[in-house]
N, C-alpha and C. Protein backbone atom coordinates (compact mmCIF):
# COMPACT_ATOMS: atom_id res chain seq x y z
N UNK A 1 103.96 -39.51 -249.80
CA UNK A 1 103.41 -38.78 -248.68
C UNK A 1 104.56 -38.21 -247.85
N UNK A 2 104.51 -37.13 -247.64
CA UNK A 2 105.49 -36.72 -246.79
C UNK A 2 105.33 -36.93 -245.58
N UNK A 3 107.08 -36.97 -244.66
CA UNK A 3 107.34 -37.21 -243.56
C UNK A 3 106.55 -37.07 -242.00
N UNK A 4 106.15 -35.53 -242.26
CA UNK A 4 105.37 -35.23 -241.49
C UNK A 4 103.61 -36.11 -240.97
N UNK A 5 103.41 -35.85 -242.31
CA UNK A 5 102.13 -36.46 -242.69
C UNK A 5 101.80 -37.95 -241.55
N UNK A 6 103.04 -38.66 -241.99
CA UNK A 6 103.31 -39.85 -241.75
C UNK A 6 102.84 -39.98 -240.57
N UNK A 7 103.69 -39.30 -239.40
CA UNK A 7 104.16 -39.06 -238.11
C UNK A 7 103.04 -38.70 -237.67
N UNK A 8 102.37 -37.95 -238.15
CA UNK A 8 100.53 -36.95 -237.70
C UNK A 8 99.64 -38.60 -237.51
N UNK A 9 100.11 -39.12 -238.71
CA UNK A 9 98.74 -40.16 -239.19
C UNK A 9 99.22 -41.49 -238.01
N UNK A 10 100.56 -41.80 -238.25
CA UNK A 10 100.80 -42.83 -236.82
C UNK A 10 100.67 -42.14 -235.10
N UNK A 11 100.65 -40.64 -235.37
CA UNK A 11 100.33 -40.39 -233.27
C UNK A 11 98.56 -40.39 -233.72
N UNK A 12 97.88 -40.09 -234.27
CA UNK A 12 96.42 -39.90 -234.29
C UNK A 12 96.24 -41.34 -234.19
N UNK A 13 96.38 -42.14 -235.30
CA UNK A 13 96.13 -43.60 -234.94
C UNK A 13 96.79 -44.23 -233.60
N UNK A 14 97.94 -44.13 -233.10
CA UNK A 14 98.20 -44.62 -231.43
C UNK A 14 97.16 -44.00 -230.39
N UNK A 15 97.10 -42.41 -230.57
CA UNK A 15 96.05 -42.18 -229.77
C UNK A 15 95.15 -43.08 -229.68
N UNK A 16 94.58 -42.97 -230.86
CA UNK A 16 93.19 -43.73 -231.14
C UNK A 16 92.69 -45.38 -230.35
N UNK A 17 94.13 -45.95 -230.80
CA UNK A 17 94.46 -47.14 -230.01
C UNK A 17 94.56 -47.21 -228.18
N UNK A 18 95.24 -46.23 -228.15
CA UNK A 18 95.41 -46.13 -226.55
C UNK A 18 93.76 -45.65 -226.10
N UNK A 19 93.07 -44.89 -226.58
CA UNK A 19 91.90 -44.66 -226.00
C UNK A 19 90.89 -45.81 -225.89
N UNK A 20 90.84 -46.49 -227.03
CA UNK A 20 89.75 -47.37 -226.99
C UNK A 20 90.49 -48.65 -226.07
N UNK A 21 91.52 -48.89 -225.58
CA UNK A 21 92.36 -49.67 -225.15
C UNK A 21 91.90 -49.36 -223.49
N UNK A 22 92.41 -48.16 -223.54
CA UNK A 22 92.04 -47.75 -222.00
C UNK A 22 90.09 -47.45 -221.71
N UNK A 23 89.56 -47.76 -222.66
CA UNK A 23 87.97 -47.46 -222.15
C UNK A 23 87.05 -48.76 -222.57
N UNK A 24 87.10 -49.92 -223.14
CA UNK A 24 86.73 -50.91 -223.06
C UNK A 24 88.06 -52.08 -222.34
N UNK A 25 87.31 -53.07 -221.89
CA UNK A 25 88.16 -53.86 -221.56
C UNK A 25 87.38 -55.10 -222.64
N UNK A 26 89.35 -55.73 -223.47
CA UNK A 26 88.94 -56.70 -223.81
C UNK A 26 88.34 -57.77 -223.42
N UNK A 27 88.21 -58.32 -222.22
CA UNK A 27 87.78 -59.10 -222.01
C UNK A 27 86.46 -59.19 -221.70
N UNK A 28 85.32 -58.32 -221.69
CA UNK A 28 84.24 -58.10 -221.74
C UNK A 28 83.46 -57.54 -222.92
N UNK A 29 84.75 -56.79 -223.87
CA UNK A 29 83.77 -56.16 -225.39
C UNK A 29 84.05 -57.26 -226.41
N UNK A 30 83.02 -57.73 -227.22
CA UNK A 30 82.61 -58.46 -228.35
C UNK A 30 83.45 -57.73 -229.24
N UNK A 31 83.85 -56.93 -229.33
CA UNK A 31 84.35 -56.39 -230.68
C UNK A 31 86.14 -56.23 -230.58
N UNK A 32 86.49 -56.79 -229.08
CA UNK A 32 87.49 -57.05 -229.53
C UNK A 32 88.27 -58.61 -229.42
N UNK A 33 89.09 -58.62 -230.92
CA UNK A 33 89.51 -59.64 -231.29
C UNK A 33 90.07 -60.91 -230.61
N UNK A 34 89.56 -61.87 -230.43
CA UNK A 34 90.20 -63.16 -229.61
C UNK A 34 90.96 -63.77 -230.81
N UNK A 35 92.19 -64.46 -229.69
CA UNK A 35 93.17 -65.33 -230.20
C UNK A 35 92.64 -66.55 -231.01
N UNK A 36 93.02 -66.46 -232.33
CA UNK A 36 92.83 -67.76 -233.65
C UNK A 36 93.35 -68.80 -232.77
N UNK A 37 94.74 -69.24 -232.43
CA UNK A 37 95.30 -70.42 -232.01
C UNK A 37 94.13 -70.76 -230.38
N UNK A 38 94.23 -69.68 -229.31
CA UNK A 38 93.39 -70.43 -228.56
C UNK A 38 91.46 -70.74 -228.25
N UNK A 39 91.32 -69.97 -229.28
CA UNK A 39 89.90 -70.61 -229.92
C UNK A 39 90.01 -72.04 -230.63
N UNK A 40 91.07 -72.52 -231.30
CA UNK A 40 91.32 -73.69 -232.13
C UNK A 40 91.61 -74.99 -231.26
N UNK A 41 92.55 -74.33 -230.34
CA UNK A 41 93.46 -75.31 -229.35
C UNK A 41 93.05 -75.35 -228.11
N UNK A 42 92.42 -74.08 -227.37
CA UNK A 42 92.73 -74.06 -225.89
C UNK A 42 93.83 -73.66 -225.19
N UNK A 43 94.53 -73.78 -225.86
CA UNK A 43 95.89 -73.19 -225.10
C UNK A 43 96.47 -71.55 -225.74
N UNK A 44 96.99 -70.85 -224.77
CA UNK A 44 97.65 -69.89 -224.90
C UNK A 44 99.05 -69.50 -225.80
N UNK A 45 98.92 -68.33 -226.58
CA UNK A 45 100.24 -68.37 -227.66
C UNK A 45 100.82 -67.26 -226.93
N UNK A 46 102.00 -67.15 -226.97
CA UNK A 46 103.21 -66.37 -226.66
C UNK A 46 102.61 -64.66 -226.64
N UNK A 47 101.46 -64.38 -227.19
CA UNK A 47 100.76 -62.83 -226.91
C UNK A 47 99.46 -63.19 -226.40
N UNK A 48 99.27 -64.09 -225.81
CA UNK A 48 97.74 -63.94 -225.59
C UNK A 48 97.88 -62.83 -223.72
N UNK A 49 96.72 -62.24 -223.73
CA UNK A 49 96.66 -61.46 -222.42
C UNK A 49 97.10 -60.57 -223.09
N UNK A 50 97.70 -60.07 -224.22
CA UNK A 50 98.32 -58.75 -224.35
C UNK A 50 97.19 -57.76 -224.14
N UNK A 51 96.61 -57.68 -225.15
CA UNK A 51 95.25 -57.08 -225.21
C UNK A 51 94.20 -56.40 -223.75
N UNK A 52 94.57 -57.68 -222.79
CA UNK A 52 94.02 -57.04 -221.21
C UNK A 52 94.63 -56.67 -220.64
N UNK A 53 96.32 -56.64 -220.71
CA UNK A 53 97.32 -56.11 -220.23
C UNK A 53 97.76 -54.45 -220.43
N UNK A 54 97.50 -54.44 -221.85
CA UNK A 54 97.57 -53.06 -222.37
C UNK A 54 96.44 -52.26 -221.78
N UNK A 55 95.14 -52.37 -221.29
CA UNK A 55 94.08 -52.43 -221.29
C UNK A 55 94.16 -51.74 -219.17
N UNK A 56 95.32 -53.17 -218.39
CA UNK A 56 95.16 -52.54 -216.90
C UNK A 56 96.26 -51.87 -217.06
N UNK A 57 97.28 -51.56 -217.80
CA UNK A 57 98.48 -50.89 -217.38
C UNK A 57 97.91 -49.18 -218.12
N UNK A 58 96.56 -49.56 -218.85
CA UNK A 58 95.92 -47.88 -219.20
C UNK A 58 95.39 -47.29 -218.41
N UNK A 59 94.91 -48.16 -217.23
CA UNK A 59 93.95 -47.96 -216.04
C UNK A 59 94.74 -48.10 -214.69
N UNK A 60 95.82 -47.97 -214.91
CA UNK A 60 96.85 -47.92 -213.56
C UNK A 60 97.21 -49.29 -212.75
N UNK A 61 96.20 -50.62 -213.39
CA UNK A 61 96.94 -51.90 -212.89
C UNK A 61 97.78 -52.73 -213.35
N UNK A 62 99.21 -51.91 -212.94
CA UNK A 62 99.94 -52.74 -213.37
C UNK A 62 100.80 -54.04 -213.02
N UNK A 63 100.44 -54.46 -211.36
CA UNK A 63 100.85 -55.86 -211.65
C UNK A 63 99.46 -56.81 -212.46
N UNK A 64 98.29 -55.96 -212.21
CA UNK A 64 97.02 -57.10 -212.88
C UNK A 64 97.88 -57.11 -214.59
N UNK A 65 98.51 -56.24 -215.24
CA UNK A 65 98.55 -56.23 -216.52
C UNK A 65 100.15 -57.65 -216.50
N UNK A 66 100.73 -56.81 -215.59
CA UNK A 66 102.17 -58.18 -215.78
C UNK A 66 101.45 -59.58 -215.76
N UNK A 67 100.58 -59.66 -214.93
CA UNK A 67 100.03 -60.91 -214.82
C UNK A 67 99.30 -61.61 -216.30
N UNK A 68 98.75 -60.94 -217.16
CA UNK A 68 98.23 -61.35 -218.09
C UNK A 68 98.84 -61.74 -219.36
N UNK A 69 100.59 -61.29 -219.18
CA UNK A 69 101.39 -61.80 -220.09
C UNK A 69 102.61 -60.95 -219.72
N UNK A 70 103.54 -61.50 -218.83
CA UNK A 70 104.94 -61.52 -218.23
C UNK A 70 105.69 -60.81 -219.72
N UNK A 71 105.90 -61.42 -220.17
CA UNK A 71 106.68 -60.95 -221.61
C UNK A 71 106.25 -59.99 -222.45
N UNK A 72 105.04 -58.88 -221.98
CA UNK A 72 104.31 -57.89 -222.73
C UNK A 72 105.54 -56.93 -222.65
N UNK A 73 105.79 -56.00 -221.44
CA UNK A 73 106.88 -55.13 -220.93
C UNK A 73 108.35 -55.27 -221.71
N UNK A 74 108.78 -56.70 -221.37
CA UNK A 74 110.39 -57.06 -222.51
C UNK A 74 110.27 -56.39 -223.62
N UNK A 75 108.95 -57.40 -224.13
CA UNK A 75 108.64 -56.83 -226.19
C UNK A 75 108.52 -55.60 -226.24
N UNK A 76 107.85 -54.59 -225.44
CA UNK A 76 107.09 -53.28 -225.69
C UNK A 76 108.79 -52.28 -225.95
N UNK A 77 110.18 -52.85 -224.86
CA UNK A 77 110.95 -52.39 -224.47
C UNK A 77 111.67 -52.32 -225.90
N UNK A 78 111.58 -53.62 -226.25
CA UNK A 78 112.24 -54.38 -227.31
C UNK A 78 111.93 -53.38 -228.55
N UNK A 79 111.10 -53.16 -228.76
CA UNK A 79 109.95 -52.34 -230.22
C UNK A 79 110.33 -51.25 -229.31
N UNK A 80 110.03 -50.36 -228.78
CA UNK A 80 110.91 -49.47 -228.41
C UNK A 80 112.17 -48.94 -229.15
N UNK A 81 112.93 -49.64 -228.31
CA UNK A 81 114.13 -49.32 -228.71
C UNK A 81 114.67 -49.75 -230.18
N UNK A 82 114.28 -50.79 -230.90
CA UNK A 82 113.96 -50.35 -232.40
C UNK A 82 113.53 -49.37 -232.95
N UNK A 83 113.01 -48.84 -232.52
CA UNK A 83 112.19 -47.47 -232.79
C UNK A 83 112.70 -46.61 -232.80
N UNK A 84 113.62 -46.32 -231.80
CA UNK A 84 113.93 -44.84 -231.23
C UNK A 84 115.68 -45.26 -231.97
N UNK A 85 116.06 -46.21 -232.31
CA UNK A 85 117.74 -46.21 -231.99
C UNK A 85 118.19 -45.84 -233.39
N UNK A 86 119.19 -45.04 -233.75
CA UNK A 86 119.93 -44.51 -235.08
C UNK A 86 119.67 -45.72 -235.71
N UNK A 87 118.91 -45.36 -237.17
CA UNK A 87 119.05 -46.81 -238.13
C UNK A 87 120.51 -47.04 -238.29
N UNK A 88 121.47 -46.15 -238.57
CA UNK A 88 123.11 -46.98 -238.51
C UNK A 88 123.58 -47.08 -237.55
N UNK A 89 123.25 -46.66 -236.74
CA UNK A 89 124.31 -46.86 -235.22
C UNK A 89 124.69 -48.56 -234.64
N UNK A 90 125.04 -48.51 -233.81
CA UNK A 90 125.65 -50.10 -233.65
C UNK A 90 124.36 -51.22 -232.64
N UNK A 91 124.04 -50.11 -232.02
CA UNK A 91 122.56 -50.86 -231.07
C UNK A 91 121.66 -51.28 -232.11
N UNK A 92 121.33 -51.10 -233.21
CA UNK A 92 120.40 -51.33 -234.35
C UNK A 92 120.90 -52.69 -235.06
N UNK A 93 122.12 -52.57 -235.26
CA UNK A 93 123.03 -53.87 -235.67
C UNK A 93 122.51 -55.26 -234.58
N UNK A 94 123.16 -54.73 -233.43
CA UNK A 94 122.82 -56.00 -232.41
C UNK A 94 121.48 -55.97 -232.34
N UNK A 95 120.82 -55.27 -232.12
CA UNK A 95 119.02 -55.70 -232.13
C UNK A 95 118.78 -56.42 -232.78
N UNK A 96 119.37 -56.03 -233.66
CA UNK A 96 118.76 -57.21 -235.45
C UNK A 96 119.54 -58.21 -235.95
N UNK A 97 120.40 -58.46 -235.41
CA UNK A 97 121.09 -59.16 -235.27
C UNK A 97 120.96 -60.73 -235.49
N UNK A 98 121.09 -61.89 -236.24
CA UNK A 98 120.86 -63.34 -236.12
C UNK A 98 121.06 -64.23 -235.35
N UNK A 99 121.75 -63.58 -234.37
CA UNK A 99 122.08 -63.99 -233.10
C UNK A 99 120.78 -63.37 -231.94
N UNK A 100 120.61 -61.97 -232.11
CA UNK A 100 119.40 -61.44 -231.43
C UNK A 100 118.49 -62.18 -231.56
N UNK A 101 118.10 -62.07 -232.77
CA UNK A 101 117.03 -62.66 -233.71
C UNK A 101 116.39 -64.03 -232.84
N UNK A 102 117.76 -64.75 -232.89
CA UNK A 102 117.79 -66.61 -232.42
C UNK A 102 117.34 -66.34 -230.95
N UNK A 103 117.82 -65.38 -230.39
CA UNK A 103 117.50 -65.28 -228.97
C UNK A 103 115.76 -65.01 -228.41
N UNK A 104 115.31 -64.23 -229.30
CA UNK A 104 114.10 -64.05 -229.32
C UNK A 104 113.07 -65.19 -229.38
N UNK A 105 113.35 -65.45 -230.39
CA UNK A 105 113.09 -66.76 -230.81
C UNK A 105 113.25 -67.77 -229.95
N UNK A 106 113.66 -67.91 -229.22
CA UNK A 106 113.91 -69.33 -228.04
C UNK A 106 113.44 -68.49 -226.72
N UNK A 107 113.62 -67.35 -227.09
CA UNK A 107 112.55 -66.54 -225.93
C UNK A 107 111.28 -67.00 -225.51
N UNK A 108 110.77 -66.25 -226.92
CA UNK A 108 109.01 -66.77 -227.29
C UNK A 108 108.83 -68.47 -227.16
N UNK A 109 109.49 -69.29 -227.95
CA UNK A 109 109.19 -70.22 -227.89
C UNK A 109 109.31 -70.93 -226.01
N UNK A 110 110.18 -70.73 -225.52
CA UNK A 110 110.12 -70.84 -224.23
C UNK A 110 109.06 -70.63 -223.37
N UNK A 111 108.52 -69.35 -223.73
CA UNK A 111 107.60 -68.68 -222.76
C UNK A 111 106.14 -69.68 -223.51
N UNK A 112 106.19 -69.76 -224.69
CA UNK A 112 104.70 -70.38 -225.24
C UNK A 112 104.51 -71.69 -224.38
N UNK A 113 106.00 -72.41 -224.29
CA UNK A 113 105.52 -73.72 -223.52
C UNK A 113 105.53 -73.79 -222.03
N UNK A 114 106.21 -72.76 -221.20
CA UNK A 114 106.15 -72.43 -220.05
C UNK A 114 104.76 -72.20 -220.16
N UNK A 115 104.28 -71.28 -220.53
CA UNK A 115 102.83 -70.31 -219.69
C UNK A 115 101.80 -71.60 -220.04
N UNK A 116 101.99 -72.44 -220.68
CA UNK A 116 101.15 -73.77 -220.84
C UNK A 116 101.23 -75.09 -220.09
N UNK A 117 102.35 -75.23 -219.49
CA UNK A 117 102.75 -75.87 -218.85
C UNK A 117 102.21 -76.29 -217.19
N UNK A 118 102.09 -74.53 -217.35
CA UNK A 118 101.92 -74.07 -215.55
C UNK A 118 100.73 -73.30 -215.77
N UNK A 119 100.09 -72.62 -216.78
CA UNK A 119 98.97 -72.53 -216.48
C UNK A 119 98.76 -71.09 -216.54
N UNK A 120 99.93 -70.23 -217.19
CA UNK A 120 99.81 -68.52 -216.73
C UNK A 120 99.04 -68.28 -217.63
C-alpha cells in the first residue's frame, strides 16, 4: 500500500477517534471499553481515566482531564515525539533507549502504586 494511502487511512481513523471521543463520554456510554485489571481487582492500572481524560480535554476541561490520569499529557508528549523525531537522528536513539526504556518503566510502575495508594 502506498505511503500516502497510509497517512489518508491513519488521519481518517484519528479523526474518527477524536470525534466519537469528544461526543460520548466514557463514562456514561456502554459501548465504551472498561479496564480488564480494574473490573478483576478494583484497583486502578497505570491508564485507567485515560479514556475520560481524552474525552474533557475534547470538551475544553482540562484540569477535569489531568485529574483522571496525571500521566496521560507525559505519555501523549512521549508518543509524540516518537512520532515526529528523524528515525536516525540522535533524539530517537535516547527515546529508545534501555536506559529510557528503564525509566519509563519505573515511571509507570511508580505511578500504578502511587494512584492506589492515595486513591487518584
Amino acid at each position: 500500500m502506498k505511503t500516502s494511502y497510509k497517512l489518508i487511512l491513519w488521519i481518517v481513523g484519528l479523526a474518527c477517534l477524536v470525534l466519537i471521543y469528544f461526543l460520548f463520554d466514557p463514562t456514561h456510554s456502554h459501548l465504551a471499553p472498561k479496564c480488564p485489571f480494574w473490573l478483576m481487582t478494583g484497583y486502578s492500572c497505570p491508564g485507567c481515566g485515560s479514556q475520560r481524560a481524552i474525552h474533557a480535554f475534547l470538551n475544553g476541561h482540562f484540569w477535569e482531564g489531568i485529574q483522571y490520569n496525571y500521566l496521560l499529557l507525559p505519555s501523549l508528549a512521549y508518543i509524540i515525539l516518537l512520532t515526529v523525531a528523524p528515525k536516525d537522528g540522535k533524539l530517537i536513539q535516547k527515546l529508545t533507549s534501555s536506559t529510557a526504556c528503564w525509566i519509563l518503566f519505573s515511571v509507570f510502575m511508580a505511578w500504578w502504586v502511587v494512584r492506589n495508594l492515595i486513591g487518584i
